[in-house]
Protein backbone atom coordinates (compact mmCIF):
# COMPACT_ATOMS: atom_id res chain seq x y z
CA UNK A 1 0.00 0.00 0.00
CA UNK A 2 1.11 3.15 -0.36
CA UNK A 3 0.29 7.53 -1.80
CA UNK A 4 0.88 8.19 -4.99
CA UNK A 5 0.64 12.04 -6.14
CA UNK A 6 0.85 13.56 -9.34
CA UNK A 7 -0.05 17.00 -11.15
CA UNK A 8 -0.87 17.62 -14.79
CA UNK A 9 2.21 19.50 -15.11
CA UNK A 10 3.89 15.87 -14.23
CA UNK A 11 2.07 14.00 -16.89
CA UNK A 12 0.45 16.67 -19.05
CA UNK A 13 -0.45 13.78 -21.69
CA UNK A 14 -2.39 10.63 -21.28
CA UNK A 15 0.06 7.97 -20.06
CA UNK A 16 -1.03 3.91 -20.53
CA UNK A 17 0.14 1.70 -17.46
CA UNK A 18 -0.12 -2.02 -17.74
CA UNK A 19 -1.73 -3.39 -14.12
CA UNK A 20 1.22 -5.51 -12.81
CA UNK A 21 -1.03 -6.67 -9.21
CA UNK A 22 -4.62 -6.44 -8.43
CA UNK A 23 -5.16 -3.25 -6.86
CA UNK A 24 -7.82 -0.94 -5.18
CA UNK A 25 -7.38 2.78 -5.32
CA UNK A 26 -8.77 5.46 -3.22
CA UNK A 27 -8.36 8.99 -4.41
CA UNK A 28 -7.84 11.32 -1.88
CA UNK A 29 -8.12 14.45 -3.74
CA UNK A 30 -8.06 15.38 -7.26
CA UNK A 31 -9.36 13.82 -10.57
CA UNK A 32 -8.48 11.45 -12.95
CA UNK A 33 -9.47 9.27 -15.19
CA UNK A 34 -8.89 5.73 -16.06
CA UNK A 35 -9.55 4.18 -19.36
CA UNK A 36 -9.45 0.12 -19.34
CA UNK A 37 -9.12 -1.19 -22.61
CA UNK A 38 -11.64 -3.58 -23.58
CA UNK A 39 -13.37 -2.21 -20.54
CA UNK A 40 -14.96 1.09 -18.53
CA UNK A 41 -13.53 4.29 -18.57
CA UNK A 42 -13.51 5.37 -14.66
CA UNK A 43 -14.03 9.32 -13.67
CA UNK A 44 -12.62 9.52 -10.49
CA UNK A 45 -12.76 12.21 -8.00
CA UNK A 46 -12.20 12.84 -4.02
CA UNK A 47 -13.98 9.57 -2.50
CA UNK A 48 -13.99 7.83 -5.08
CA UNK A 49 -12.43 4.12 -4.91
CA UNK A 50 -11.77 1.70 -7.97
CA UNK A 51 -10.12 -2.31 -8.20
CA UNK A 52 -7.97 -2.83 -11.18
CA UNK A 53 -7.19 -6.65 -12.11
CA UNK A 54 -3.41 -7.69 -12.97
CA UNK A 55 -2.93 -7.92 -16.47
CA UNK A 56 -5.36 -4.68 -17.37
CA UNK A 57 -3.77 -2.20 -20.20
CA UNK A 58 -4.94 0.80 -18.71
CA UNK A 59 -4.67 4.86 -19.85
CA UNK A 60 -4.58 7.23 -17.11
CA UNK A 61 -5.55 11.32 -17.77
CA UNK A 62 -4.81 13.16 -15.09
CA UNK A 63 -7.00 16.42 -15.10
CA UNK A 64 -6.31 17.79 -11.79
CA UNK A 65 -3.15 17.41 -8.71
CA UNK A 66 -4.34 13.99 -7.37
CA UNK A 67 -3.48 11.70 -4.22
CA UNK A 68 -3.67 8.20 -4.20
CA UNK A 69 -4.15 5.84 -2.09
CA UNK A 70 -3.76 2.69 -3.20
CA UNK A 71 -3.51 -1.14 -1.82
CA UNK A 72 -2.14 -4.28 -3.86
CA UNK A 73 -3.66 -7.46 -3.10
């Protein structure tokens, strides 16, 4: 488990991340969104928790400074 922060300064363009464990996320503060391929596209804000599966090809936008918290499983 851990925080994870980041600003769109950081990654001004979306970024894809391939899911290496299962995790749950919790954000904090901030927004960003999460596009799964062959799946949803998550809108997260403040409160709002997600579970990615290992394996998942993933594209993350990040549209406003976000915290993380997030738990691998």
């Amino acid at each position: 488990s851990g925080i994870w922060s980041i600003s769109p300064e950081e990654a001004p363009e979306p970024f894809d991340l391939p899911i290496g464990e299962d995790e749950t996320i919790y954000i904090v503060s901030g927004h960003i969104r999460i596009e799964v391929q062959g799946g949803d596209m998550l809108e997260l804000t403040a409160g709002s928790m997600a579970s990615l599966s290992k394996g998942a090809m993933t594209r993350w936008t990040i549209l406003e400074p976000t915290i993380e918290f997030f738990v691998y499983s």
